[in-house]
C-alpha atoms as a PDB file:
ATOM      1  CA  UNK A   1     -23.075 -28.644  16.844  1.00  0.00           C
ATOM      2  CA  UNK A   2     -20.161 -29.986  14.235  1.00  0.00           C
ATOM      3  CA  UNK A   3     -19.210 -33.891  14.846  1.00  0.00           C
ATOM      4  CA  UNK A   4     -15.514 -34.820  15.399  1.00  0.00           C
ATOM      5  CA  UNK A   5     -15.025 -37.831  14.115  1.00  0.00           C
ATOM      6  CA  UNK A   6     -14.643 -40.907  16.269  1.00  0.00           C
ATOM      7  CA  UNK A   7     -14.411 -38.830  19.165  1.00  0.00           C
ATOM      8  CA  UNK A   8     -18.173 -37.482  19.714  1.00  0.00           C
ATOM      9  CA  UNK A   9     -19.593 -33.651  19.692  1.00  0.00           C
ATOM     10  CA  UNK A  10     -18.324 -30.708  20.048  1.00  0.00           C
ATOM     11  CA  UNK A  11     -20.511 -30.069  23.598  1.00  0.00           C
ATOM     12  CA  UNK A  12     -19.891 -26.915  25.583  1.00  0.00           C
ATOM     13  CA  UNK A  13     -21.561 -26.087  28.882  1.00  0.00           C
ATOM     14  CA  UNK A  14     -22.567 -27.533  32.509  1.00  0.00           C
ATOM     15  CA  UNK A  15     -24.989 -30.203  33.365  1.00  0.00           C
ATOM     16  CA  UNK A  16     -26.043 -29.823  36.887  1.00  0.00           C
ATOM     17  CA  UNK A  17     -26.023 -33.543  37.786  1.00  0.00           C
ATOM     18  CA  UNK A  18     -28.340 -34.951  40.787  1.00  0.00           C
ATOM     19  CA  UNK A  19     -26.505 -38.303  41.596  1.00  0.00           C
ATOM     20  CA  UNK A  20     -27.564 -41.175  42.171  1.00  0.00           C
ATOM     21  CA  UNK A  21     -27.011 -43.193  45.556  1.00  0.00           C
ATOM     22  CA  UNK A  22     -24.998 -46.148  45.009  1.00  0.00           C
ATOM     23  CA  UNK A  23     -22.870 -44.454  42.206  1.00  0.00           C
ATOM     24  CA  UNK A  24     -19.523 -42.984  42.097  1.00  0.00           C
ATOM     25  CA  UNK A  25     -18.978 -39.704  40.420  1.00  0.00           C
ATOM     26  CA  UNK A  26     -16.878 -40.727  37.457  1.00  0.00           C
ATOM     27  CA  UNK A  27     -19.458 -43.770  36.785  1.00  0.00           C
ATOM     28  CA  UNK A  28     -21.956 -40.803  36.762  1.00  0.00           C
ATOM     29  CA  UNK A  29     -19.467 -38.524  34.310  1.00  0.00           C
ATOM     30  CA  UNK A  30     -19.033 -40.877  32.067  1.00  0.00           C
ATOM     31  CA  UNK A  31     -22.874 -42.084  31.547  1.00  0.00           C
ATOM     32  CA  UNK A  32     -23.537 -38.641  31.254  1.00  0.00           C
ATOM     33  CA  UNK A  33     -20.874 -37.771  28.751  1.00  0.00           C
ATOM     34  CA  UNK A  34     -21.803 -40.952  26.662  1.00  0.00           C
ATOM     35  CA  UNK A  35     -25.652 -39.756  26.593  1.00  0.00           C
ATOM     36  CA  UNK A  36     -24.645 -36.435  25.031  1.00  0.00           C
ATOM     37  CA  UNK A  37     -22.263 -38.550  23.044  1.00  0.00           C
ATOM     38  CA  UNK A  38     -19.676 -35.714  24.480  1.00  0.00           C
ATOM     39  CA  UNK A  39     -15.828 -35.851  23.073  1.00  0.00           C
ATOM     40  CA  UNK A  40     -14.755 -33.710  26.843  1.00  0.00           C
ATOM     41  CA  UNK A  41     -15.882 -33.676  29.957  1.00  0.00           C
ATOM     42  CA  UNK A  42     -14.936 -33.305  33.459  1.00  0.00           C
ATOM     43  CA  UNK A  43     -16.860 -33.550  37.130  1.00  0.00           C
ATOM     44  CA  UNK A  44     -16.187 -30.911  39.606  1.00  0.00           C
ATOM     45  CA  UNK A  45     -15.552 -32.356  43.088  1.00  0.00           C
ATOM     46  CA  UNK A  46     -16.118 -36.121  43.936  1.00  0.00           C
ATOM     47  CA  UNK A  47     -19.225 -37.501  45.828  1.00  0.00           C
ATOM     48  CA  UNK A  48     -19.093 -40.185  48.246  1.00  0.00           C
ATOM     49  CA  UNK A  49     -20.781 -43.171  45.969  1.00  0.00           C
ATOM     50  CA  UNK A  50     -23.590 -43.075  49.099  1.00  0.00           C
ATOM     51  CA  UNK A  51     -24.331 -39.684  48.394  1.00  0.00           C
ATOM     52  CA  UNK A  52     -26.784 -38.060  46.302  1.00  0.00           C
ATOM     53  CA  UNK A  53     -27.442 -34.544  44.991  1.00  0.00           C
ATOM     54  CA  UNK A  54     -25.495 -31.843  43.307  1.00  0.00           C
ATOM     55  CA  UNK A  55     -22.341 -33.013  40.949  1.00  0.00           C
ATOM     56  CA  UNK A  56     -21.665 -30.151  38.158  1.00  0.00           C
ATOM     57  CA  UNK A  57     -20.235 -31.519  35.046  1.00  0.00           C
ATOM     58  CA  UNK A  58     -18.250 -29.957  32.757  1.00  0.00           C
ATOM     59  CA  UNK A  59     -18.318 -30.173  28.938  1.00  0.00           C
ATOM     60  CA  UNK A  60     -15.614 -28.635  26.667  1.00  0.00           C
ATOM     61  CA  UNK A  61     -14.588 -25.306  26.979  1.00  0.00           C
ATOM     62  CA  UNK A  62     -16.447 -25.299  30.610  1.00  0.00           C
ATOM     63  CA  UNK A  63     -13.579 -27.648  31.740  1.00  0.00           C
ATOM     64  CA  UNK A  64     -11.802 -24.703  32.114  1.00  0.00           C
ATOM     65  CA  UNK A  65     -14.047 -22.971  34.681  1.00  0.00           C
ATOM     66  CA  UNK A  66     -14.172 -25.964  36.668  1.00  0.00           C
ATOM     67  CA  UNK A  67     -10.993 -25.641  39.129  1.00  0.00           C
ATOM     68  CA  UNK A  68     -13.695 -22.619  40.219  1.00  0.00           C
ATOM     69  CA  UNK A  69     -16.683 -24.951  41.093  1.00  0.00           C
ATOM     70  CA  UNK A  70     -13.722 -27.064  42.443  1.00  0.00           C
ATOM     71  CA  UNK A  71     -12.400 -24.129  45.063  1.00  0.00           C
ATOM     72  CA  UNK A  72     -16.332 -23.178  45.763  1.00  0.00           C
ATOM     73  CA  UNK A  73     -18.207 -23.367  48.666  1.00  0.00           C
ATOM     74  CA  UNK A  74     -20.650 -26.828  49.532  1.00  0.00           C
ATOM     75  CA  UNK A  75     -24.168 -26.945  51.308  1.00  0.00           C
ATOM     76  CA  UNK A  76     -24.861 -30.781  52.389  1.00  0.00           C
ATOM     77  CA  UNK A  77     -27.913 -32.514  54.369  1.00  0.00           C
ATOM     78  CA  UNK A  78     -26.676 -35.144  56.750  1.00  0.00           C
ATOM     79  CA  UNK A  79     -28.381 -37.838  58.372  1.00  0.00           C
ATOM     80  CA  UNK A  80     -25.898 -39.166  61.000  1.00  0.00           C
ATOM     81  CA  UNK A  81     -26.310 -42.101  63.293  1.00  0.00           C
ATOM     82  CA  UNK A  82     -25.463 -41.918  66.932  1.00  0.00           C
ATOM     83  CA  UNK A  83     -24.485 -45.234  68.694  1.00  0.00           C
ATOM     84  CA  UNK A  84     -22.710 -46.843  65.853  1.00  0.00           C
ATOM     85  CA  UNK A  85     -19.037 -45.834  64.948  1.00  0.00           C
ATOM     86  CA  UNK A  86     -17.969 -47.631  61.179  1.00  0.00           C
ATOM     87  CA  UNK A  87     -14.464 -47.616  60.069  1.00  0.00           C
ATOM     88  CA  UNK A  88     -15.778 -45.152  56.803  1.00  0.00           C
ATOM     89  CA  UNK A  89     -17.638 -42.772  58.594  1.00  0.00           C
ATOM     90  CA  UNK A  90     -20.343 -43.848  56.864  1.00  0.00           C
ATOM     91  CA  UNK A  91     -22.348 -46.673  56.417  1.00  0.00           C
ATOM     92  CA  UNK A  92     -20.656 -48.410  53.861  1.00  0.00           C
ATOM     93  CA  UNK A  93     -18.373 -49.080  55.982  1.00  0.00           C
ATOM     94  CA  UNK A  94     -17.631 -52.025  58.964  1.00  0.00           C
ATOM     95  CA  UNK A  95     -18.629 -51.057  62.521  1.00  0.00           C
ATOM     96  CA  UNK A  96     -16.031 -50.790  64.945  1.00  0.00           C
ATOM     97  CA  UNK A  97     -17.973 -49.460  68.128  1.00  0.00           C
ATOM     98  CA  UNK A  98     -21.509 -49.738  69.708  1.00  0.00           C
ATOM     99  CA  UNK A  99     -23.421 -47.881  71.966  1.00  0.00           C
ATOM    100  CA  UNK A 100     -27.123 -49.351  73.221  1.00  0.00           C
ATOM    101  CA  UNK A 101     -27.607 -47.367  75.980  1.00  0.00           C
ATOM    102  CA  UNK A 102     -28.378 -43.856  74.160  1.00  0.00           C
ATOM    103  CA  UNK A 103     -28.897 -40.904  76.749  1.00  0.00           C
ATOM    104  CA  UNK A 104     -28.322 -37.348  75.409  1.00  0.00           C
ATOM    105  CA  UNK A 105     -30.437 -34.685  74.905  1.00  0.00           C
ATOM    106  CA  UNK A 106     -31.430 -32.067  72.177  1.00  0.00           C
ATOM    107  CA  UNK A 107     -29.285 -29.847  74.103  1.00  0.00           C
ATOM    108  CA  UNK A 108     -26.264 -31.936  74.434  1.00  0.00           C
ATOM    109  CA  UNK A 109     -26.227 -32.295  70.855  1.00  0.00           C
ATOM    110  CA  UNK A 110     -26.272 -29.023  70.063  1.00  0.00           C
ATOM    111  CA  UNK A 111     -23.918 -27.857  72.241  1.00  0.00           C
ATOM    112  CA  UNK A 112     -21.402 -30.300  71.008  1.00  0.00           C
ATOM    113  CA  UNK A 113     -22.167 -29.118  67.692  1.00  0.00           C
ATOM    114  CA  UNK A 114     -20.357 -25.551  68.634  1.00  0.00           C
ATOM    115  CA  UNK A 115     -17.219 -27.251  68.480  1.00  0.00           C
ATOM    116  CA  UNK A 116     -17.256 -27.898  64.897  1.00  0.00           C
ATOM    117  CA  UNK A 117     -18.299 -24.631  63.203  1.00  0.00           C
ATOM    118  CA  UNK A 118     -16.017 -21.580  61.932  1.00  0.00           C
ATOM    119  CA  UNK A 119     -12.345 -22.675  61.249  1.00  0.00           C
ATOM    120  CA  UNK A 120     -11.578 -26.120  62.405  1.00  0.00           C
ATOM    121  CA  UNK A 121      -8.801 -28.756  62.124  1.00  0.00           C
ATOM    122  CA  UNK A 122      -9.876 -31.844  60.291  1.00  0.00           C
ATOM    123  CA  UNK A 123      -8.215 -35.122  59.589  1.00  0.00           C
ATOM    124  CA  UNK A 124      -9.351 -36.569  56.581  1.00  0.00           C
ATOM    125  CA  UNK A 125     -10.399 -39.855  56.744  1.00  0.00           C
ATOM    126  CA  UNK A 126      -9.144 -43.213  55.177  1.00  0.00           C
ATOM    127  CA  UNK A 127     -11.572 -43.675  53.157  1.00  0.00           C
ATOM    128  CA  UNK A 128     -11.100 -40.827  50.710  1.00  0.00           C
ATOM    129  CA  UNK A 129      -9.537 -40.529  47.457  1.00  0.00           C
ATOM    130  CA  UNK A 130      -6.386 -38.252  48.473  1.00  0.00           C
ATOM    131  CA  UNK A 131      -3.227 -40.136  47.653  1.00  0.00           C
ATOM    132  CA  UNK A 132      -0.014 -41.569  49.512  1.00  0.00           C
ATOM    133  CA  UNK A 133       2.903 -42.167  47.342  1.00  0.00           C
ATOM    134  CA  UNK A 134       0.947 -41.702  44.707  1.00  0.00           C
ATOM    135  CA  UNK A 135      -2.001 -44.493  46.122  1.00  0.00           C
ATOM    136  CA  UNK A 136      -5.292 -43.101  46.923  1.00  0.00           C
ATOM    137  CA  UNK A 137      -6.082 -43.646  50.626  1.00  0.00           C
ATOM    138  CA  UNK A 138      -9.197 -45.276  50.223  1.00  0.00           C
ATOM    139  CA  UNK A 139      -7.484 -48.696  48.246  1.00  0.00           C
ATOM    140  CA  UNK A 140      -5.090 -48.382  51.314  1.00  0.00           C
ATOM    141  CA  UNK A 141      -8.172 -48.570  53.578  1.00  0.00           C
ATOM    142  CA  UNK A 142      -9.781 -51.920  51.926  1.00  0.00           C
ATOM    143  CA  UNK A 143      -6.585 -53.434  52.783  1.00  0.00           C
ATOM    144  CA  UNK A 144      -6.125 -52.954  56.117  1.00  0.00           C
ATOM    145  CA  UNK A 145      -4.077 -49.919  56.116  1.00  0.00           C
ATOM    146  CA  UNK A 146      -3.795 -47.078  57.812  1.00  0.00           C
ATOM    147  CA  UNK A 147      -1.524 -43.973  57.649  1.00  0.00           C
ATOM    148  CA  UNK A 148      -0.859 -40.988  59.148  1.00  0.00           C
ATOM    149  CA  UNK A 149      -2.886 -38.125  57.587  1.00  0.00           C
ATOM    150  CA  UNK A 150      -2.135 -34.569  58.502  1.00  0.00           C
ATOM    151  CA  UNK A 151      -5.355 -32.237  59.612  1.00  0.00           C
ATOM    152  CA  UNK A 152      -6.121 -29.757  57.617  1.00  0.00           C
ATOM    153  CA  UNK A 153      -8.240 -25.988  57.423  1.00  0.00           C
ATOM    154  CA  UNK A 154     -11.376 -26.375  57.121  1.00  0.00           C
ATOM    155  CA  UNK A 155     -14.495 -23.780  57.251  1.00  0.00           C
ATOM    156  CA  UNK A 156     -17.744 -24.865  58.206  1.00  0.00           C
ATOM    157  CA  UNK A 157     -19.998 -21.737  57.969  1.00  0.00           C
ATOM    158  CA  UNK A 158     -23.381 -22.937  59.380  1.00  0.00           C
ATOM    159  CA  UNK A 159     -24.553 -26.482  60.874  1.00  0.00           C
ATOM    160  CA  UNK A 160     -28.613 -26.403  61.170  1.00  0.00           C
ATOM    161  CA  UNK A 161     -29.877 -28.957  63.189  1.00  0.00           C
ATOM    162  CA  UNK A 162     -32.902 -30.021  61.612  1.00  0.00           C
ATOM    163  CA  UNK A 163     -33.993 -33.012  62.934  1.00  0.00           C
ATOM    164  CA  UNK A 164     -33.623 -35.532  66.053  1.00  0.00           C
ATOM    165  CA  UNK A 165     -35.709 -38.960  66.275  1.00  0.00           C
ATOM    166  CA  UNK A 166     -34.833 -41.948  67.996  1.00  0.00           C
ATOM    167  CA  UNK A 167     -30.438 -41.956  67.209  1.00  0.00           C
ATOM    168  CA  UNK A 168     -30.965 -40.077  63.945  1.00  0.00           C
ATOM    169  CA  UNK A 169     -30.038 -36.547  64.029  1.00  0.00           C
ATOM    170  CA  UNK A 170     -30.365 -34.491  60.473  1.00  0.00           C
ATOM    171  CA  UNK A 171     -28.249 -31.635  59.840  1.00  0.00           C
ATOM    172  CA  UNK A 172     -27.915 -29.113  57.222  1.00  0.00           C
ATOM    173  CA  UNK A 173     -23.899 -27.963  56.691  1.00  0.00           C
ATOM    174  CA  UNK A 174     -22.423 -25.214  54.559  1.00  0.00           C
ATOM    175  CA  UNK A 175     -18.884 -25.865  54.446  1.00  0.00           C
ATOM    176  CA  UNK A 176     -15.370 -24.888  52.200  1.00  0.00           C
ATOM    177  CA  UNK A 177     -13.973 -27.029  49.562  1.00  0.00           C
ATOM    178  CA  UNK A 178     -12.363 -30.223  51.303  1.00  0.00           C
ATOM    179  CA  UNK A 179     -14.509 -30.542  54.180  1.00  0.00           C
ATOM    180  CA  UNK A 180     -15.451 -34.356  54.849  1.00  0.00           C
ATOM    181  CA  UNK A 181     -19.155 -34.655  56.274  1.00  0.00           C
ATOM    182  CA  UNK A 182     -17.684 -37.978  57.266  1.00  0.00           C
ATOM    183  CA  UNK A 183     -15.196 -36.601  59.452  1.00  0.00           C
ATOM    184  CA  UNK A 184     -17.934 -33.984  61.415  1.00  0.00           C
ATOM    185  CA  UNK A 185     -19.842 -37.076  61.959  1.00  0.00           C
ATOM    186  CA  UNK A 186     -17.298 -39.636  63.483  1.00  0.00           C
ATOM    187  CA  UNK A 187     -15.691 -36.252  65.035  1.00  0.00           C
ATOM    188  CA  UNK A 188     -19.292 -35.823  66.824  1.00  0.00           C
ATOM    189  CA  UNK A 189     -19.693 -39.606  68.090  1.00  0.00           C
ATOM    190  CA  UNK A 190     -16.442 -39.007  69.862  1.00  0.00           C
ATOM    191  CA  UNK A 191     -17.495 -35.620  70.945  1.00  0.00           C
ATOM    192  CA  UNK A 192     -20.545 -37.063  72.505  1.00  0.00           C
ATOM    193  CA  UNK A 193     -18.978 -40.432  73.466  1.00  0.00           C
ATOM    194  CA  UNK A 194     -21.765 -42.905  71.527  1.00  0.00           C
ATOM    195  CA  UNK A 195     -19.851 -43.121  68.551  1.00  0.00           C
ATOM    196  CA  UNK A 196     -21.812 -41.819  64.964  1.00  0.00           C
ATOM    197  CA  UNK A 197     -21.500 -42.024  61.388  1.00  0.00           C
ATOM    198  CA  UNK A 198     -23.612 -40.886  57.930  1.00  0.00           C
ATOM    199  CA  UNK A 199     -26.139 -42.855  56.629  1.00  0.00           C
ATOM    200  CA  UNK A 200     -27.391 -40.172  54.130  1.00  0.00           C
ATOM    201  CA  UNK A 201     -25.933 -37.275  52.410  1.00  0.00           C
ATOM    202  CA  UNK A 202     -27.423 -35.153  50.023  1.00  0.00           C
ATOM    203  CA  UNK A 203     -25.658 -31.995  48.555  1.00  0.00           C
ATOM    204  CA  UNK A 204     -27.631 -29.293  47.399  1.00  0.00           C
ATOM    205  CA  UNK A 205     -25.314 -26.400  46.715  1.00  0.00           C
ATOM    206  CA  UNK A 206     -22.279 -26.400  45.384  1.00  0.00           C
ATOM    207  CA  UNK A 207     -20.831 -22.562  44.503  1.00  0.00           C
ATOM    208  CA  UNK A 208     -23.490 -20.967  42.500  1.00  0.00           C
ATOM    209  CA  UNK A 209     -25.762 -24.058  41.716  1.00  0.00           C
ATOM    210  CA  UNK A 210     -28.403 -25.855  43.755  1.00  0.00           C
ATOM    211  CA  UNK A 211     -30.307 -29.086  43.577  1.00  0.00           C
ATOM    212  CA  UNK A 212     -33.380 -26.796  41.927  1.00  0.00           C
ATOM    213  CA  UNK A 213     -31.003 -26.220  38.820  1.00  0.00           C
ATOM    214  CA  UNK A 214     -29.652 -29.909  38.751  1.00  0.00           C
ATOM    215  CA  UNK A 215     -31.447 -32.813  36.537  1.00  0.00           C
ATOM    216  CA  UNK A 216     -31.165 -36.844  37.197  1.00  0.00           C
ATOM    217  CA  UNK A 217     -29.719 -39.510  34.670  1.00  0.00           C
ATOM    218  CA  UNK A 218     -33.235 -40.851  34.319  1.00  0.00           C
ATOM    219  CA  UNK A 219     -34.599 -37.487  33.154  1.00  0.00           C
ATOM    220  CA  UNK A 220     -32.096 -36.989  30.485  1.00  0.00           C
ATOM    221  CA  UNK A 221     -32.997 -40.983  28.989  1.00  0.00           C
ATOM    222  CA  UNK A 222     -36.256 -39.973  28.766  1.00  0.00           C
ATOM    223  CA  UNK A 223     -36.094 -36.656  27.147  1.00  0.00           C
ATOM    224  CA  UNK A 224     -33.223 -37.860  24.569  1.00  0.00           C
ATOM    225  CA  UNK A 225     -35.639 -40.828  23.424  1.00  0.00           C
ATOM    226  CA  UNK A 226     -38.205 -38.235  23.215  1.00  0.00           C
ATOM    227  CA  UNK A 227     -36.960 -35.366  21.818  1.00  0.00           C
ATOM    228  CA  UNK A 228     -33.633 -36.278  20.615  1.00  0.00           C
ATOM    229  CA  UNK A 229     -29.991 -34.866  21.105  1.00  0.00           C
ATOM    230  CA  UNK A 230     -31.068 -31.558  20.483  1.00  0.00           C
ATOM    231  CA  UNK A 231     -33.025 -31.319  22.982  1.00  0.00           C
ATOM    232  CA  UNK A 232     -30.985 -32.809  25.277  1.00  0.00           C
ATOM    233  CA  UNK A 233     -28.669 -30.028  24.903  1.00  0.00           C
ATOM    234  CA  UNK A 234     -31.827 -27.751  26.387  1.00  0.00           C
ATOM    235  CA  UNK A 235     -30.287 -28.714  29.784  1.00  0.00           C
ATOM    236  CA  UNK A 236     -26.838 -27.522  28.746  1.00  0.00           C
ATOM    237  CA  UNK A 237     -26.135 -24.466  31.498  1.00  0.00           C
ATOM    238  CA  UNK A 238     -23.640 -21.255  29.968  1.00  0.00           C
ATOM    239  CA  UNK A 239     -20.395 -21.767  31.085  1.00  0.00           C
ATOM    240  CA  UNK A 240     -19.907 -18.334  32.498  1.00  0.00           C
ATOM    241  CA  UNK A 241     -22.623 -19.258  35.160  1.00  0.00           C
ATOM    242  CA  UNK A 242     -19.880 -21.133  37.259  1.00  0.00           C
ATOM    243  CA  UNK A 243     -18.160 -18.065  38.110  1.00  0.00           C
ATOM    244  CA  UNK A 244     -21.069 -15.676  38.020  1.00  0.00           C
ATOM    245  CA  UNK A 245     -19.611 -14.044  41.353  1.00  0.00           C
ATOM    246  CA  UNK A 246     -16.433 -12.988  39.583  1.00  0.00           C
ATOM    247  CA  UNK A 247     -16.532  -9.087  38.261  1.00  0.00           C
ATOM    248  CA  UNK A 248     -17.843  -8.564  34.490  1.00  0.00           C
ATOM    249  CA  UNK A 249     -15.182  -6.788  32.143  1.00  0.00           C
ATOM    250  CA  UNK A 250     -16.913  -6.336  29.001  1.00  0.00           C
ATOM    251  CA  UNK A 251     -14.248  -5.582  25.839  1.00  0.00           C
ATOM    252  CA  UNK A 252     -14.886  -3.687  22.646  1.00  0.00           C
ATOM    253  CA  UNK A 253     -13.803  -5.813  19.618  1.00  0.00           C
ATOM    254  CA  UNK A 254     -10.393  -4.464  19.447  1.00  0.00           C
ATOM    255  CA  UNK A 255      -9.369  -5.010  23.094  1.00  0.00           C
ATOM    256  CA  UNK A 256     -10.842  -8.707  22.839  1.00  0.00           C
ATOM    257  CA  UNK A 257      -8.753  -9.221  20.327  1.00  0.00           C
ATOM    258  CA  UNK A 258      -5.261  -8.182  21.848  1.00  0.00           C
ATOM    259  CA  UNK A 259      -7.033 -10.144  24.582  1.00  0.00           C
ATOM    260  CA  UNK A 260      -7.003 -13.089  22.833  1.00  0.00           C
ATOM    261  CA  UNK A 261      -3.907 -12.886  21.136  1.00  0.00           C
ATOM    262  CA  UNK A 262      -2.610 -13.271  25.097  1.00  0.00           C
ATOM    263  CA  UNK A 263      -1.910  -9.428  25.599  1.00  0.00           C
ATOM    264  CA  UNK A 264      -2.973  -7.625  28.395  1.00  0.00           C
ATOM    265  CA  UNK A 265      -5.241  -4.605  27.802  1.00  0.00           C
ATOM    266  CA  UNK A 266      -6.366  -1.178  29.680  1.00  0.00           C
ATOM    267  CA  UNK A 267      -9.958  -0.855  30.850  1.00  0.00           C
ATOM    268  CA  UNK A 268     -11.929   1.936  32.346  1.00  0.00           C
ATOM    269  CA  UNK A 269     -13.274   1.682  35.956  1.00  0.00           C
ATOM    270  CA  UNK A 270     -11.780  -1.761  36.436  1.00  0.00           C
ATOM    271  CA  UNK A 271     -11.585  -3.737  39.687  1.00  0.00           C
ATOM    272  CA  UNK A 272      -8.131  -3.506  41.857  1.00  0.00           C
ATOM    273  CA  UNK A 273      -7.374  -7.036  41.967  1.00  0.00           C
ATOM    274  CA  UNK A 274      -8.230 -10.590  41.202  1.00  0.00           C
ATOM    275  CA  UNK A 275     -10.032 -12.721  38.340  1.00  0.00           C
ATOM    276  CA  UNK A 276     -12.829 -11.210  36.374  1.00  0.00           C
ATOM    277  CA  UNK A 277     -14.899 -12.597  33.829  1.00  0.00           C
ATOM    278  CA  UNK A 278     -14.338 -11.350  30.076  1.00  0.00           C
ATOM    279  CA  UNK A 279     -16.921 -10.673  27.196  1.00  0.00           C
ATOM    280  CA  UNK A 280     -16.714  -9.475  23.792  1.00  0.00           C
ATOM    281  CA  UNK A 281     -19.568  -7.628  23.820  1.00  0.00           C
ATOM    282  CA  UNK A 282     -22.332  -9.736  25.031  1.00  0.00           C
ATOM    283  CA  UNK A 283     -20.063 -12.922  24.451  1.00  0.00           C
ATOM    284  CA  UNK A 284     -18.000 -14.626  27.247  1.00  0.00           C
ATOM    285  CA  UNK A 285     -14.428 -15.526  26.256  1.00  0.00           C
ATOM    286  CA  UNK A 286     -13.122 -16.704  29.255  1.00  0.00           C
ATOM    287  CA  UNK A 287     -11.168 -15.403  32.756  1.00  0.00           C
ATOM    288  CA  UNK A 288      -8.927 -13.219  33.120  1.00  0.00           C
ATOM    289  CA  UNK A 289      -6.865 -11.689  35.862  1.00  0.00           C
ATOM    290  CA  UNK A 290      -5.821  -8.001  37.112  1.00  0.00           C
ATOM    291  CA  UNK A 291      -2.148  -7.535  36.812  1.00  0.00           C
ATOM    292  CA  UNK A 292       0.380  -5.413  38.810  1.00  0.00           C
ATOM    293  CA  UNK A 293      -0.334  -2.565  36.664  1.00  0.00           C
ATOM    294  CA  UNK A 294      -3.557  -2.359  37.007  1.00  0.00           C
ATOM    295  CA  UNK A 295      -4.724  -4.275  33.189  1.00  0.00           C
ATOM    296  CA  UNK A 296      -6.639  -6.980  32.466  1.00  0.00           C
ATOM    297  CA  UNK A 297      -4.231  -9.696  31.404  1.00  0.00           C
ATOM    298  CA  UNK A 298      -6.059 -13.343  29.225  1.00  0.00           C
ATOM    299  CA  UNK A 299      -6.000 -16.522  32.355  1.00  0.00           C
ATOM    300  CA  UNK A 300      -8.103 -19.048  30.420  1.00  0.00           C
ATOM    301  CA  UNK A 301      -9.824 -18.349  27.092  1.00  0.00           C
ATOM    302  CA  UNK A 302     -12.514 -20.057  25.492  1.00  0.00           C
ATOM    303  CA  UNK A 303     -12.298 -21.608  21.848  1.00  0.00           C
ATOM    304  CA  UNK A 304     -15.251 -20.338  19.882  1.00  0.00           C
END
C-alpha cells in the first residue's frame, strides 16, 4: 500500500474489533488506527466503556459503508443485577436503590421479560452520548443533571434467558440500532420492583459480523512485532462484507464507467427497489440505489 506523507497509509477495509472492558470506543479506534499507522478511520456504533465484544472499524473507503453497520441489527449478552438500582444502569454508576430481601422466581422473571420484546418504547438514559443543545447527555449526567428525554422505537427481536444464580440473571438480546441494554435492565428492576442494573455486556453480533470474525488489540501487537505491517493487514476484512445482505449488480466495463462518472445505468433482471451493491466485474465499487425508473443510479463509490 502507497504512503501519504505525514498522514499514514492508504488502509482500506474492516477490522472486527473485540473491545476491551474498561475502554471507550474511540480510545479503541484510535489505538487501532495508530497500529496500522492508518491516515482514516471510523468506528461503527459506540460501546459502553464497560462493555466488551464486537466494535467494527472502518478504514478508508469502508467509511463509507459504515452508516450500514451503523443502521444494523445488535446481538448482546447481559449480566444484570437484581436488588441494586445505579443512576447509569450499569455499574459504573452510583446506587440509588437497594433491595436485600430478594424473592422472585424463574418464572416471575420471565414473565416480566414479555414486556420488553417486539416493538417497545424506550427512554434513553442519561448516561449516553446523545446530545442536548448540542451537549452530550452523559457530561450533563456527571453534573447532576437531568433532562427530559423523549422515548423512542425500539425492536428487541429475542431475549434468551440464559442464566439465573443467586441476583444474577444472564440474558442473551438481539435488538435494532439504538436500543440501550441499560435501559431493559433498569426497565426490568422496576418491572419486578427490586431494582437492577448491568454489570457485564458483551456484544457478539453486530449486522453481518460476530465475535468469531472479530480480533483483540493484544493480538494485533503481537502479530505486527512478529510479522510486520503486512501482515497485520491479513486481518483487514473486504469492505463489501458490511452490506453483504444488499442485492449484487454486477456491471460490464462500460456501464461501470457511466456508473462512475455519476450516471445512472439500465440493467437486466434488476431488483424493484432499494440499495444494491455494485461490481465491475468481480470488483466492488461501491452502493448504489434503484431509481424511479427502474436504473441503477451511483450512492457512494469507492476510490480505487
Amino acid at each position: 500500500m502507497r504512503r501519504r506523507r505525514d498522514k499514514g497509509r492508504n488502509v482500506d477495509g474492516i477490522i472486527v474489533l473485540d473491545k476491551a472492558m474498561g475502554k471507550s470506543s474511540n480510545f479503541s479506534l484510535q489505538d487501532t488506527k495508530k497500529l496500522y499507522e492508518a491516515n482514516k478511520a471510523g468506528h461503527t456504533g459506540s460501546l459502553d466503556p464497560l462493555a466488551t465484544g464486537v466494535l467494527p472499524l472502518c478504514f478508508g473507503e469502508a467509511t463509507k459503508v459504515s452508516q450500514f453497520l451503523l443502521d444494523s441489527d445488535k446481538r448482546y449478552v447481559a449480566q444484570i443485577k437484581l436488588g441494586e438500582r445505579t443512576d447509569s444502569g450499569d455499574s459504573a454508576g452510583n446506587l440509588i436503590k437497594k433491595n436485600d430481601k430478594l424473592s422472585l422466581s424463574h418464572g416471575d422473571i420471565e414473565e416480566a421479560l414479555k414486556n420488553f420484546t417486539g416493538s417497545i418504547q424506550q427512554v434513553p438514559p442519561m448516561y449516553s452520548a446523545l446530545k442536548k443543545n448540542g451537549v452530550p447527555l452523559y457530561k450533563l449526567a456527571r453534573k447532576g443533571i437531568s433532562v427530559d428525554r423523549n422515548p423512542r422505537l425500539v425492536t428487541v427481536y429475542a431475549i434468551e434467558f440464559l442464566n439465573f444464580e443467586g441476583n444474577l440473571i444472564e440474558l442473551d438480546i438481539t435488538c435494532s440500532k439504538g436500543t440501550y441494554i441499560r435501559a431493559i435492565a433498569d426497565d426490568l428492576g422496576l418491572e419486578l420492583g427490586c431494582g437492577a442494573h448491568v454489570v457485564a455486556l458483551r456484544r457478539t453480533q453486530a449486522g453481518p459480523f460476530t465475535i468469531e470474525n472479530s480480533v483483540n488489540l493484544e493480538v494485533l501487537r503481537e502479530t505486527k512485532l512478529l510479522g510486520g505491517i503486512d501482515k497485520l493487514d491479513e486481518f483487514l476484512i473486504p469492505m463489501d462484507q458490511a452490506i453483504i445482505e444488499l442485492p449484487e449488480v454486477t456491471l460490464p466495463s462500460i456501464s461501470a464507467g457511466c456508473v462512475k462518472n455519476g450516471q445512472a445505468v439500465t440493467v437486466k433482471h434488476l431488483v424493484k427497489e432499494g440499495f444494491v451493491r455494485l461490481y465491475e466485474e468481480e470488483r466492488f465499487i461501491g452502493i448504489g440505489k434503484i431509481d424511479t425508473d427502474g436504473k441503477v443510479a451511483p450512492r457512494r463509490l469507492v476510490v480505487s
